[in-house]
PDB file of N, CA and C in Angstrom:
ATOM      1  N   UNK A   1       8.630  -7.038 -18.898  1.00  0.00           N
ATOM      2  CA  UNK A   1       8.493  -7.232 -17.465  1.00  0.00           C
ATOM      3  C   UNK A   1       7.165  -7.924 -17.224  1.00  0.00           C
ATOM      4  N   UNK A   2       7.653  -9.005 -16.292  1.00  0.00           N
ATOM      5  CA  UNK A   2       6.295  -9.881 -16.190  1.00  0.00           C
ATOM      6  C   UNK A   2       5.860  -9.312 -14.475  1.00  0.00           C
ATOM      7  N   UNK A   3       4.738  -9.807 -14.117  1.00  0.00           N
ATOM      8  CA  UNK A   3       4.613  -9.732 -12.825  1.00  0.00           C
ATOM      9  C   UNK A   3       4.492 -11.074 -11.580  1.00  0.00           C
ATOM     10  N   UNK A   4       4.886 -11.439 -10.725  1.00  0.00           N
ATOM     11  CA  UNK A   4       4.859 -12.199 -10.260  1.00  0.00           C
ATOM     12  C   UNK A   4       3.384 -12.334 -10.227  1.00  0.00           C
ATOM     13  N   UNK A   5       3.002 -13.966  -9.246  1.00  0.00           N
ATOM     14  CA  UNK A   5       1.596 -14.152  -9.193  1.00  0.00           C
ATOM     15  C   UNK A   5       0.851 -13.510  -8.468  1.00  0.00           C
ATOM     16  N   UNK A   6       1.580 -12.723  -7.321  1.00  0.00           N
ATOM     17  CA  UNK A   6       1.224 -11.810  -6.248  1.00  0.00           C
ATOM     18  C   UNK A   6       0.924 -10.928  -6.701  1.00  0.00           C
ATOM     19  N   UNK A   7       1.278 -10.095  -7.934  1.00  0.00           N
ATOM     20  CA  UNK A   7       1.376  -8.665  -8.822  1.00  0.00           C
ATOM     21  C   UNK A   7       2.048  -8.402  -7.506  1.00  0.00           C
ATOM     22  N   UNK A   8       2.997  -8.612  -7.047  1.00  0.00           N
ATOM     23  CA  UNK A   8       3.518  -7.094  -6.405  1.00  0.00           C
ATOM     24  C   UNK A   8       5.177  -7.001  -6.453  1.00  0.00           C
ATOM     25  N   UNK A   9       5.287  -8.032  -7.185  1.00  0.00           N
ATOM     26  CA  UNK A   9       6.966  -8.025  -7.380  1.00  0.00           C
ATOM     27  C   UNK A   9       6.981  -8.677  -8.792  1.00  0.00           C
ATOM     28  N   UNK A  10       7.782  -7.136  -9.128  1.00  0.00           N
ATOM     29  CA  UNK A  10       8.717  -7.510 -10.710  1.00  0.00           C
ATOM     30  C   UNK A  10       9.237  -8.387 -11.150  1.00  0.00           C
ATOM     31  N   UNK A  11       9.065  -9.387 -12.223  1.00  0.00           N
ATOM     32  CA  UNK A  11      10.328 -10.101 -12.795  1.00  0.00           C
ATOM     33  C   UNK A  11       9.879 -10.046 -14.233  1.00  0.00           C
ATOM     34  N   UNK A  12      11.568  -9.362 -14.370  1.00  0.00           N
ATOM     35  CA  UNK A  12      11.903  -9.455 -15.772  1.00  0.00           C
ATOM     36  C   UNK A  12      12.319 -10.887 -16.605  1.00  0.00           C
ATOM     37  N   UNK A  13      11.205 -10.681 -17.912  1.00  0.00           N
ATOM     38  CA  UNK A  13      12.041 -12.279 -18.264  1.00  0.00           C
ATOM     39  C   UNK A  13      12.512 -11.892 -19.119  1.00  0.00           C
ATOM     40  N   UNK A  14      14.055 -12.034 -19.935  1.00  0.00           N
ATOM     41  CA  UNK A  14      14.748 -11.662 -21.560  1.00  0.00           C
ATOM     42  C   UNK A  14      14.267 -12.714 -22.492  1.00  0.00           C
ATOM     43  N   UNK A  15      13.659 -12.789 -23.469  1.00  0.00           N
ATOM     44  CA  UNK A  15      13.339 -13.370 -24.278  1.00  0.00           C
ATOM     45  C   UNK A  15      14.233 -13.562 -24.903  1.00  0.00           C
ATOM     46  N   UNK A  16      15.620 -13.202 -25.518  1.00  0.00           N
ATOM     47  CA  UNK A  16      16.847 -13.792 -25.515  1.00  0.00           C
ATOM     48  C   UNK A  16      17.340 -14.713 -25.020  1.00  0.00           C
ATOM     49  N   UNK A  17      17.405 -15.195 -24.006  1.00  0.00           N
ATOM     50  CA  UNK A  17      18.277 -15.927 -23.227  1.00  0.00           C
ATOM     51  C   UNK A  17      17.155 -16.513 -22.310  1.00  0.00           C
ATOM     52  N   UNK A  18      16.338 -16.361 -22.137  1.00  0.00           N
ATOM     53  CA  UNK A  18      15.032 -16.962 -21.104  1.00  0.00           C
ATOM     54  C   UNK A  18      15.284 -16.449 -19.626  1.00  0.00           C
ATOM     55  N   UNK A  19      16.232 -15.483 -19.406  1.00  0.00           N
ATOM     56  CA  UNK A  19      17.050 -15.161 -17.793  1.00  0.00           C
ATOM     57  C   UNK A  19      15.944 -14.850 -17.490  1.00  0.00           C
ATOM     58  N   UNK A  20      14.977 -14.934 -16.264  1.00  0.00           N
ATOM     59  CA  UNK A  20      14.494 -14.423 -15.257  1.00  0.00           C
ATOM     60  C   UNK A  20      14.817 -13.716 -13.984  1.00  0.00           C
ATOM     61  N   UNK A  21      14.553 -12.733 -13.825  1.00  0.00           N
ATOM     62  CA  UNK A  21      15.164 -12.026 -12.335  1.00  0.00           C
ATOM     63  C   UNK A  21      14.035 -11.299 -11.555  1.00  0.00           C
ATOM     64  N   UNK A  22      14.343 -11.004 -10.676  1.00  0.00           N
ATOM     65  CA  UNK A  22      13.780  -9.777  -9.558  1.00  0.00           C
ATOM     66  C   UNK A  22      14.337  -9.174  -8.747  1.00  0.00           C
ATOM     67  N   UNK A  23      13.658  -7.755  -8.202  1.00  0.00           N
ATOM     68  CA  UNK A  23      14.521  -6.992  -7.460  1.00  0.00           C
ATOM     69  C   UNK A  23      14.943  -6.058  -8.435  1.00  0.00           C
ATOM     70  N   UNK A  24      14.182  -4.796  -8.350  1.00  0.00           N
ATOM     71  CA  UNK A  24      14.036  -3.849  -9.219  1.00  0.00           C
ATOM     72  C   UNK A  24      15.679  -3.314  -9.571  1.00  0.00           C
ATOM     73  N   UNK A  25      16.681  -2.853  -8.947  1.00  0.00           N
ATOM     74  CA  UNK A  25      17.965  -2.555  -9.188  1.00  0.00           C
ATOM     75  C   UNK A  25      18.327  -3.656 -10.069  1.00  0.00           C
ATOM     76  N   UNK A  26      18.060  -5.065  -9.622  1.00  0.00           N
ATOM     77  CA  UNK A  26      19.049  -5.744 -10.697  1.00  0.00           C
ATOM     78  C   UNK A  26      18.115  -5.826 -12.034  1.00  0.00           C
ATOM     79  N   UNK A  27      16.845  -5.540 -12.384  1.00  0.00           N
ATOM     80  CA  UNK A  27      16.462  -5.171 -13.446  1.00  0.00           C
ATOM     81  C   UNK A  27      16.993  -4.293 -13.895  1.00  0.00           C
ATOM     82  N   UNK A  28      17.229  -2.870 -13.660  1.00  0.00           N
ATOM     83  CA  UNK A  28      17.532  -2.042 -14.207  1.00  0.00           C
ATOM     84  C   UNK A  28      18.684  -2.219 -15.266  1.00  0.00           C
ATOM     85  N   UNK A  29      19.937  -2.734 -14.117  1.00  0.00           N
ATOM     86  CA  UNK A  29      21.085  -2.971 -14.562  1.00  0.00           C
ATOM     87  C   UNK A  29      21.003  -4.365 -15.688  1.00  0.00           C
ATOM     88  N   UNK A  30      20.060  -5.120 -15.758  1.00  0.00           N
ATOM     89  CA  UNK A  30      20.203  -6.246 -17.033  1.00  0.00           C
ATOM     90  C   UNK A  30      19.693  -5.412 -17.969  1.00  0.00           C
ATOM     91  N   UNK A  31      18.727  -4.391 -17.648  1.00  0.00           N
ATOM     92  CA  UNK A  31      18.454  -3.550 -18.328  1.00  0.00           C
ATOM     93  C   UNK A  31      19.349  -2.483 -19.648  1.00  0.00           C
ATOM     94  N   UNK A  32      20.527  -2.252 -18.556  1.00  0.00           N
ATOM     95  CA  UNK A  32      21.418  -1.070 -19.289  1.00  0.00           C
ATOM     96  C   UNK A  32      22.300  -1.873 -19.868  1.00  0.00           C
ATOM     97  N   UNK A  33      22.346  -2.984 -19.221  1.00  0.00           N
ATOM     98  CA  UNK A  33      23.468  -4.016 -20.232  1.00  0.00           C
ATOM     99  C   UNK A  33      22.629  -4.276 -21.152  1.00  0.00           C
ATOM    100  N   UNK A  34      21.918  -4.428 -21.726  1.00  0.00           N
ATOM    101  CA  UNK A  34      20.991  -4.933 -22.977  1.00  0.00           C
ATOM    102  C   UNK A  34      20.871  -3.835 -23.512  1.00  0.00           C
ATOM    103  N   UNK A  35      20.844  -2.455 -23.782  1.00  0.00           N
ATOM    104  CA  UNK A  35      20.471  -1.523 -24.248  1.00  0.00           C
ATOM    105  C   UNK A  35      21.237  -1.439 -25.541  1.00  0.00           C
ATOM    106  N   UNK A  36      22.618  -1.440 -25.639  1.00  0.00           N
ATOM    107  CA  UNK A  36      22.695  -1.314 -27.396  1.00  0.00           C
ATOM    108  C   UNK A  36      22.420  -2.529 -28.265  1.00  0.00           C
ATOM    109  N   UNK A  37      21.790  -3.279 -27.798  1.00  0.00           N
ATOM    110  CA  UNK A  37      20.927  -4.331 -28.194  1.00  0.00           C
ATOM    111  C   UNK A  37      19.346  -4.401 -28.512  1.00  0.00           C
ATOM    112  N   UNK A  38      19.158  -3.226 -27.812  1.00  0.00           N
ATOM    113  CA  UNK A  38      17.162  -2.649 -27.806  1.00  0.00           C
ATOM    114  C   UNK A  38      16.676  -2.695 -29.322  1.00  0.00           C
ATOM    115  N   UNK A  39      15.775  -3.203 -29.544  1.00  0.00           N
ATOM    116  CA  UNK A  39      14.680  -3.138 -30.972  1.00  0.00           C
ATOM    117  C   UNK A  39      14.696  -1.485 -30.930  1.00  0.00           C
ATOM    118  N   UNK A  40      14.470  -0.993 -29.848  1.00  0.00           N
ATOM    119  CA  UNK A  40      14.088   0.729 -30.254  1.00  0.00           C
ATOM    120  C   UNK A  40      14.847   1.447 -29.185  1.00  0.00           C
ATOM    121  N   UNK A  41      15.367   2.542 -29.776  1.00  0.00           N
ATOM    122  CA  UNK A  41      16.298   3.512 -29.243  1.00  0.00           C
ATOM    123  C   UNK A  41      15.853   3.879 -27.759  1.00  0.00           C
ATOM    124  N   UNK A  42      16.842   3.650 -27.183  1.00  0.00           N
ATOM    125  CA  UNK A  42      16.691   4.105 -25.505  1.00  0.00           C
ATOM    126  C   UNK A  42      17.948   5.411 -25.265  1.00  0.00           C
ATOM    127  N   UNK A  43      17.419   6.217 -24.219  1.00  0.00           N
ATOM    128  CA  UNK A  43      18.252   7.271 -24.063  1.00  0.00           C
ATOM    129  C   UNK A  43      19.004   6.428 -22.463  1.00  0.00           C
ATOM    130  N   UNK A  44      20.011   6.011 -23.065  1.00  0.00           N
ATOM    131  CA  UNK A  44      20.969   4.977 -21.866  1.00  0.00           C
ATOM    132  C   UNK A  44      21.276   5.833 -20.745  1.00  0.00           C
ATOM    133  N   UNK A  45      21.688   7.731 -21.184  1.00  0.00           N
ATOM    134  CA  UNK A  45      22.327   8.339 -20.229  1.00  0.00           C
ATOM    135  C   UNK A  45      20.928   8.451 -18.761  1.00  0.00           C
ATOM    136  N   UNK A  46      19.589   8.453 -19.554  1.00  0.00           N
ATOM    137  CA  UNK A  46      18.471   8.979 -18.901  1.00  0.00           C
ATOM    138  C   UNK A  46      18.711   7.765 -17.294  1.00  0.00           C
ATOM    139  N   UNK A  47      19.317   6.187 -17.792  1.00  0.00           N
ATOM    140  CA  UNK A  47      19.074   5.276 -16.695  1.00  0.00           C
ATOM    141  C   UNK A  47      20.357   5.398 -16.025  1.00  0.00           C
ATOM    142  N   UNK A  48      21.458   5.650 -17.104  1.00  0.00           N
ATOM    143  CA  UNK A  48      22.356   5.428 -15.769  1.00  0.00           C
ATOM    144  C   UNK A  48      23.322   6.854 -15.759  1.00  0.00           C
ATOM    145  N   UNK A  49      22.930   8.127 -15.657  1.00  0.00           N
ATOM    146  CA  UNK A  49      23.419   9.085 -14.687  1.00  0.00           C
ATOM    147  C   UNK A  49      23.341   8.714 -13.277  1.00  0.00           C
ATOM    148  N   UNK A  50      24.868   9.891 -13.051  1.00  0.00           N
ATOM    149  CA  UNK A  50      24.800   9.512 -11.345  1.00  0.00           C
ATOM    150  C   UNK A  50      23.809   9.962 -10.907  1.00  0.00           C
ATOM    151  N   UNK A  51      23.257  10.768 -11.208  1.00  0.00           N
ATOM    152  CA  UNK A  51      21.291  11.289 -10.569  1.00  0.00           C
ATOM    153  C   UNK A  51      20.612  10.031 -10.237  1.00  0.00           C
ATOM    154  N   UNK A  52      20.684   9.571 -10.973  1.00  0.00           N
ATOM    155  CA  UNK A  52      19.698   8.359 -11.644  1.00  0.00           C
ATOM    156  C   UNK A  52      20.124   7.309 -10.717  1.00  0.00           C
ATOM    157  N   UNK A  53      21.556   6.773 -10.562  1.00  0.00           N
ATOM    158  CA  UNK A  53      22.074   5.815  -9.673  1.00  0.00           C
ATOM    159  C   UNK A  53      21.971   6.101  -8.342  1.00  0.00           C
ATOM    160  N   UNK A  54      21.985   7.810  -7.965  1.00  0.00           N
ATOM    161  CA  UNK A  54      22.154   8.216  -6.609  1.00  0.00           C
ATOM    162  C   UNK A  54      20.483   7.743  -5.941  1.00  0.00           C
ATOM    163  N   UNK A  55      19.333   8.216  -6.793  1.00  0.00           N
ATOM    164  CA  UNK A  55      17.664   8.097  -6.672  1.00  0.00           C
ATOM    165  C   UNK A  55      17.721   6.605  -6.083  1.00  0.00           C
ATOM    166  N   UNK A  56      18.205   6.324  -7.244  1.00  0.00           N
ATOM    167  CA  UNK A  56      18.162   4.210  -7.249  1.00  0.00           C
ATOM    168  C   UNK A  56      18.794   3.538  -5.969  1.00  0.00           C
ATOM    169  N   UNK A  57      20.177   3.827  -5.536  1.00  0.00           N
ATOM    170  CA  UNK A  57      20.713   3.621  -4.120  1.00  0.00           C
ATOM    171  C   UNK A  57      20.257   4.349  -3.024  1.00  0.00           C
ATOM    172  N   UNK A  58      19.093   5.660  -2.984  1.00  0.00           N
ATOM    173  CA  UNK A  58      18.457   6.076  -1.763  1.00  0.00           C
ATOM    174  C   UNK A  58      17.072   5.352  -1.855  1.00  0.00           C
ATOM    175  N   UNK A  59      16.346   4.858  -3.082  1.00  0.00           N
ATOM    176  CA  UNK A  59      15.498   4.193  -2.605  1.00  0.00           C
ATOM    177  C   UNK A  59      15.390   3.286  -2.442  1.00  0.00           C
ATOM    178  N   UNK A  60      16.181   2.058  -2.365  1.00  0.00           N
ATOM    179  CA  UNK A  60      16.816   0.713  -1.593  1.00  0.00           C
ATOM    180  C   UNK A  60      17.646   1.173  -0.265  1.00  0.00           C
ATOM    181  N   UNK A  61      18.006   1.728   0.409  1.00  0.00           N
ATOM    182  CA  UNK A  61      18.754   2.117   1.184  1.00  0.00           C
ATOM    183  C   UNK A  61      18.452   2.733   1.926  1.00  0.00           C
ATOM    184  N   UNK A  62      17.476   3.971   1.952  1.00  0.00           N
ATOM    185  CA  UNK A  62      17.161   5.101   2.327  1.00  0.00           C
ATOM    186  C   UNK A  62      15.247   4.412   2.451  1.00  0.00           C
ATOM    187  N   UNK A  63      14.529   5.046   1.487  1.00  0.00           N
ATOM    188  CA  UNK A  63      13.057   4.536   1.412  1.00  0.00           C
ATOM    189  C   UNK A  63      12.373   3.334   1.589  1.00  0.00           C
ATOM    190  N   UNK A  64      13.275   2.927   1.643  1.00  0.00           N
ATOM    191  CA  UNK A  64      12.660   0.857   1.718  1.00  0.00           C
ATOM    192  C   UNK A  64      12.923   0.728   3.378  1.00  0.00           C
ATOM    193  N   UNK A  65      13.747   1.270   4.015  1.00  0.00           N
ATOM    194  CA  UNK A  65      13.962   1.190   5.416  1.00  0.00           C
ATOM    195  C   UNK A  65      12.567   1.929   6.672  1.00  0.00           C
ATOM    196  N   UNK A  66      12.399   2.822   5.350  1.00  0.00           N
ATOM    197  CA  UNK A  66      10.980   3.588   6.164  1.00  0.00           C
ATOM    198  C   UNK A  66       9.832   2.748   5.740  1.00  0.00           C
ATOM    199  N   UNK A  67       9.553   2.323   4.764  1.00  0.00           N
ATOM    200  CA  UNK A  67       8.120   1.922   4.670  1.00  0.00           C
ATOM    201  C   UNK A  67       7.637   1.222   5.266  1.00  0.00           C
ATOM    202  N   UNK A  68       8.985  -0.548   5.754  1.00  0.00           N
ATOM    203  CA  UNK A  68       7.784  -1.557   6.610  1.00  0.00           C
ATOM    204  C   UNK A  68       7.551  -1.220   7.890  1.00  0.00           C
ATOM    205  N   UNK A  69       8.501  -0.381   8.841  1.00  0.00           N
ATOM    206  CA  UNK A  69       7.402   0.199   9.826  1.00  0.00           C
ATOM    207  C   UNK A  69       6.315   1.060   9.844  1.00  0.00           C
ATOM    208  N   UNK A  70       6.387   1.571   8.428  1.00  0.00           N
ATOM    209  CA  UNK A  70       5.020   2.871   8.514  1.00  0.00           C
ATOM    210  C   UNK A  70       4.221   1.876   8.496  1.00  0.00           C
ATOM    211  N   UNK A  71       4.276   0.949   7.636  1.00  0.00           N
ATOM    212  CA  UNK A  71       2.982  -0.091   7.514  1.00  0.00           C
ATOM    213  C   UNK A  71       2.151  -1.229   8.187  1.00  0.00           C
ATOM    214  N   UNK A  72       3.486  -1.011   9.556  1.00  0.00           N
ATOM    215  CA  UNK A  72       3.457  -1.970  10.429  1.00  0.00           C
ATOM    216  C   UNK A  72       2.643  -1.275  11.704  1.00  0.00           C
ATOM    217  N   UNK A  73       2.420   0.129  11.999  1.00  0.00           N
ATOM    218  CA  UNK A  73       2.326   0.443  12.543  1.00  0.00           C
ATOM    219  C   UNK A  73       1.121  -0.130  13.793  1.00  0.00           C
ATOM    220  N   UNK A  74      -0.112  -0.217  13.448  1.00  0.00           N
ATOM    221  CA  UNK A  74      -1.053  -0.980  13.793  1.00  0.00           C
ATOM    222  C   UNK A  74      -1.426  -2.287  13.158  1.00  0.00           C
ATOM    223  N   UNK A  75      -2.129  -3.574  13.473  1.00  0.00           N
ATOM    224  CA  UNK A  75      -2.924  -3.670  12.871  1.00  0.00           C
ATOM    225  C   UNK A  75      -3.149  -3.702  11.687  1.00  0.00           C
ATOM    226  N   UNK A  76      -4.088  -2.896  12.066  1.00  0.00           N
ATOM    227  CA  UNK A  76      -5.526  -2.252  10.569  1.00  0.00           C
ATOM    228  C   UNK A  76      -4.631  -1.621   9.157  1.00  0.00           C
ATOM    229  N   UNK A  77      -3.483  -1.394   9.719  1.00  0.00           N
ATOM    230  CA  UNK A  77      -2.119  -0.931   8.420  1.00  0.00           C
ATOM    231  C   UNK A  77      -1.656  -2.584   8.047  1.00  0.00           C
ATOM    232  N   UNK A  78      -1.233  -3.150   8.778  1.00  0.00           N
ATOM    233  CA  UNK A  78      -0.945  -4.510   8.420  1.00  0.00           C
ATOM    234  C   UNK A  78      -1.621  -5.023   7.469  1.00  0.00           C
ATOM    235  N   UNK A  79      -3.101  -5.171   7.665  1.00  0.00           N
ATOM    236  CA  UNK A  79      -4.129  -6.006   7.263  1.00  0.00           C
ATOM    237  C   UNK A  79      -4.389  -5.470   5.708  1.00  0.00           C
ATOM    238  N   UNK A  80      -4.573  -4.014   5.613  1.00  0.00           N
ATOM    239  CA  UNK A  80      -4.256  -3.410   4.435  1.00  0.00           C
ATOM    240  C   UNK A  80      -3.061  -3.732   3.581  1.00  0.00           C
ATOM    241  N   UNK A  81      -1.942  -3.797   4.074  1.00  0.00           N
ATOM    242  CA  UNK A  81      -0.965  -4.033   3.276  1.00  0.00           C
ATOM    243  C   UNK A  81      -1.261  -5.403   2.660  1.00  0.00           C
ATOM    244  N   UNK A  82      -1.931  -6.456   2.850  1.00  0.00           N
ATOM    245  CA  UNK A  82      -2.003  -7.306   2.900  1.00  0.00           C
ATOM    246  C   UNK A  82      -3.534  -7.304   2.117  1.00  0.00           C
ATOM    247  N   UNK A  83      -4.406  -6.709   1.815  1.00  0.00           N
ATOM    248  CA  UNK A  83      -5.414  -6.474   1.148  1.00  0.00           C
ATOM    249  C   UNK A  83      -4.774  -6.585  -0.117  1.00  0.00           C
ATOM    250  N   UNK A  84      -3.794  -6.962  -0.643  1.00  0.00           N
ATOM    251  CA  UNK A  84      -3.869  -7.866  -2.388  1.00  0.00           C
ATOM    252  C   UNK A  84      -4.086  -9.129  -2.492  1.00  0.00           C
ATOM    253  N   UNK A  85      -3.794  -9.992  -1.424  1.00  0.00           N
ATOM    254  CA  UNK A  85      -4.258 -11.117  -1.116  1.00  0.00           C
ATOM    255  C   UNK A  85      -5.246 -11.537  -1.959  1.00  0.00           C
ATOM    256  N   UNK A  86      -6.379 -10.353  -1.740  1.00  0.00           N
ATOM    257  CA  UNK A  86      -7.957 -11.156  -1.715  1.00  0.00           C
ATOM    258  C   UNK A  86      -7.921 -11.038  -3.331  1.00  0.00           C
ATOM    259  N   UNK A  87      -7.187 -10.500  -4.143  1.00  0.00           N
ATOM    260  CA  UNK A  87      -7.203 -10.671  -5.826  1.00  0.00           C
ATOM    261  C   UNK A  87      -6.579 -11.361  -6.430  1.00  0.00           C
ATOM    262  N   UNK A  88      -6.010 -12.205  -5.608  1.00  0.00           N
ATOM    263  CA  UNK A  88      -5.057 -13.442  -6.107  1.00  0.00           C
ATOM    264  C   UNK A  88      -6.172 -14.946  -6.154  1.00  0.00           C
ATOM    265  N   UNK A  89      -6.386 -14.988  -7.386  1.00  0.00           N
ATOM    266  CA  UNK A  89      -7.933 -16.088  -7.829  1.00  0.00           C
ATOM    267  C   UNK A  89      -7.248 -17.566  -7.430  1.00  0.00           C
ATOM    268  N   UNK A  90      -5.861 -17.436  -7.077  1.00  0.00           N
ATOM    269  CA  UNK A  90      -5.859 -19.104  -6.878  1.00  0.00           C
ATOM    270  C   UNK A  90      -5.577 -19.437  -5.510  1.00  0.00           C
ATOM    271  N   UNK A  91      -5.744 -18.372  -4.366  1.00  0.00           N
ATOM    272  CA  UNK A  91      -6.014 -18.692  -3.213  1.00  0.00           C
ATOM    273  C   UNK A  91      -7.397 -18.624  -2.680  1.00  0.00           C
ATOM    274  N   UNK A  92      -7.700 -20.117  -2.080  1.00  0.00           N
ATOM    275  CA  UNK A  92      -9.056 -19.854  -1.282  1.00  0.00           C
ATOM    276  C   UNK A  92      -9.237 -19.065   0.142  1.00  0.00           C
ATOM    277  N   UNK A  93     -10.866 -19.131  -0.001  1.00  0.00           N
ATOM    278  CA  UNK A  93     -11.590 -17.964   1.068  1.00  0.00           C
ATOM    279  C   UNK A  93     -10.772 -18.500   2.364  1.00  0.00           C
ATOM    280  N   UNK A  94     -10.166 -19.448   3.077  1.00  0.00           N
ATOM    281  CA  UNK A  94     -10.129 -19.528   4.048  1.00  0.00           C
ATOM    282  C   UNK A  94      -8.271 -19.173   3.568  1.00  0.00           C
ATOM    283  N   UNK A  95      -7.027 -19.176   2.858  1.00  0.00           N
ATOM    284  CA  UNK A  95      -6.096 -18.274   2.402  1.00  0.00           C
ATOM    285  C   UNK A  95      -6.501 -17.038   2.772  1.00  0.00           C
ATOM    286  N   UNK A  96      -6.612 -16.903   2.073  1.00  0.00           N
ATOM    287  CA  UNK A  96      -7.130 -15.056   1.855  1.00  0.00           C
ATOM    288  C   UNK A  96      -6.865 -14.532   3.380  1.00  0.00           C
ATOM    289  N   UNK A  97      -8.097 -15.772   4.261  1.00  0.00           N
ATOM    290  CA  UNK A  97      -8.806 -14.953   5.881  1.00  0.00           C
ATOM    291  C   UNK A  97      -7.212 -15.216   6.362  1.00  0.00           C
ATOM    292  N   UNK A  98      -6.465 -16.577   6.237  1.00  0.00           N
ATOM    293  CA  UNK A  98      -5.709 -16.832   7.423  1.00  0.00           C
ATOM    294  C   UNK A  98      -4.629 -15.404   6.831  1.00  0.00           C
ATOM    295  N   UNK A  99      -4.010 -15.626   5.677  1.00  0.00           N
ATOM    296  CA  UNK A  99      -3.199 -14.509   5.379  1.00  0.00           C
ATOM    297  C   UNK A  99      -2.986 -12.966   5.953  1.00  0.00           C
ATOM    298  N   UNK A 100      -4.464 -12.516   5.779  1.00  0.00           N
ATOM    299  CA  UNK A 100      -4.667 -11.143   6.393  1.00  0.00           C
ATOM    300  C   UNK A 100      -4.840 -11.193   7.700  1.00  0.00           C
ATOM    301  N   UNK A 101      -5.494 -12.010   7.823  1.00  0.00           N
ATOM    302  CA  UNK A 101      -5.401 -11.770  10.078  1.00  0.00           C
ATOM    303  C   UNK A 101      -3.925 -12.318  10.734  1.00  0.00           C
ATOM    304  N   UNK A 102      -3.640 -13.717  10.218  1.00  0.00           N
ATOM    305  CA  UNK A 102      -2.184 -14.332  10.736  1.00  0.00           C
ATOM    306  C   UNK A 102      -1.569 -13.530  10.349  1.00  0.00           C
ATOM    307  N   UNK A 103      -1.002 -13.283   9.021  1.00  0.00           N
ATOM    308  CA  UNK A 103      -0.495 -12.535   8.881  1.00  0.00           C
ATOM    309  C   UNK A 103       0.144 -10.872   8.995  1.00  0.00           C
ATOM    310  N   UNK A 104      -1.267 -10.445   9.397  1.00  0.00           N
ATOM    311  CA  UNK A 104      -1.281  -9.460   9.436  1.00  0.00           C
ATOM    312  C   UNK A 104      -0.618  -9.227  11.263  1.00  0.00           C
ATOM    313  N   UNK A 105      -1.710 -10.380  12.110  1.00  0.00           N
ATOM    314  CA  UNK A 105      -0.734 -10.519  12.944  1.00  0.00           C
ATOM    315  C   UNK A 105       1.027 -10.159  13.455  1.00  0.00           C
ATOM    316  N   UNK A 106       1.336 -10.915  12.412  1.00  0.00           N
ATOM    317  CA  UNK A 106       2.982 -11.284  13.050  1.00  0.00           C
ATOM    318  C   UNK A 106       3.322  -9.842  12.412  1.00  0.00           C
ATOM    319  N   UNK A 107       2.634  -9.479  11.580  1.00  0.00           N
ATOM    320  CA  UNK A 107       3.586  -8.094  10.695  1.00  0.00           C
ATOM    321  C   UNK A 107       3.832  -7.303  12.295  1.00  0.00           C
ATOM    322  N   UNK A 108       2.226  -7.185  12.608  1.00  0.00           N
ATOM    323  CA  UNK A 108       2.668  -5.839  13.734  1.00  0.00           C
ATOM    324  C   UNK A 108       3.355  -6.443  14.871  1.00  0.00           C
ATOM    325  N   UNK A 109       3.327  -7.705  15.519  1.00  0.00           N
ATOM    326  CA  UNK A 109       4.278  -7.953  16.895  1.00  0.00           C
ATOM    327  C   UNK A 109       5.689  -7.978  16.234  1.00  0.00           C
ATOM    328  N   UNK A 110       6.056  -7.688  14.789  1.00  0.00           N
ATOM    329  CA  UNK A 110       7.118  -7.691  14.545  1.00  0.00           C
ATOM    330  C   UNK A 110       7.720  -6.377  14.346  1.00  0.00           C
ATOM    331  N   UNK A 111       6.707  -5.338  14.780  1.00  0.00           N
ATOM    332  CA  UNK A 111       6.729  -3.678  14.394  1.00  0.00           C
ATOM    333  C   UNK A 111       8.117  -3.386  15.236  1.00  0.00           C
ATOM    334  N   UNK A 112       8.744  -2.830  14.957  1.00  0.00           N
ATOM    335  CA  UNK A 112       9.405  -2.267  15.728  1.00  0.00           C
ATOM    336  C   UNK A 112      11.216  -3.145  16.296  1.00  0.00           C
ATOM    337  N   UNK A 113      11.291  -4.527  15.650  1.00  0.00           N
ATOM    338  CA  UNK A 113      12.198  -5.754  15.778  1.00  0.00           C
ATOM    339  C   UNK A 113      12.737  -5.770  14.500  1.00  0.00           C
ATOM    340  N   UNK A 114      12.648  -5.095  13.223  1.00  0.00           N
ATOM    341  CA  UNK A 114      13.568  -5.726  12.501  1.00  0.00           C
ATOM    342  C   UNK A 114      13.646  -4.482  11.635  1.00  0.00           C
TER     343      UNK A 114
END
């Protein structure tokens, strides 16, 4: 698993096949399809019990629906969420500023609309 340039989103690359993806569920699942294929023993039942699938479809479904308004709430939550920005070395100082204030902007007049 590589990380995007943002670090904040997953992508898996297979060194097999060169496939790239993102979007943590469909990792998983290229995941369990590759497994009797693994260099080293994986416990397959551990990823895909229905426990395991039920967790995985409430937190796309269920938890992902709560977070961008918690984060949206003000502001000063916006601007934070948005505080990885400033560790990303190939955007400049005036990136960085417009990102977190514009940005941070539209997050909150969008609080509560989507």
């Amino acid at each position: 698993i590589k990380w995007s340039e943002y670090s904040k989103v997953p992508v898996a690359v297979f060194e097999a096949d060169g496939h790239a993806m993102n979007e943590s569920s469909r990792i998983v699942e290229a995941l369990l399809d590759r497994l009797p294929h693994a260099p080293v023993p994986v416990d397959a039942a551990a990823f895909s019990s229905s426990d395991a699938e039920r967790w995985a479809k409430w937190s796309v479904d269920e938890l992902a629906v709560y977070m961008y308004p918690n984060m949206t709430r003000s502001w000063a939550e916006c601007s934070t969420a948005l505080e990885y920005c400033e560790r990303v070395e190939s955007f400049s100082s005036l990136d960085k500023s417009l990102i977190r204030t514009v940005g941070a902007f539209g997050m909150s007049m969008a609080h509560g609309k989507i």
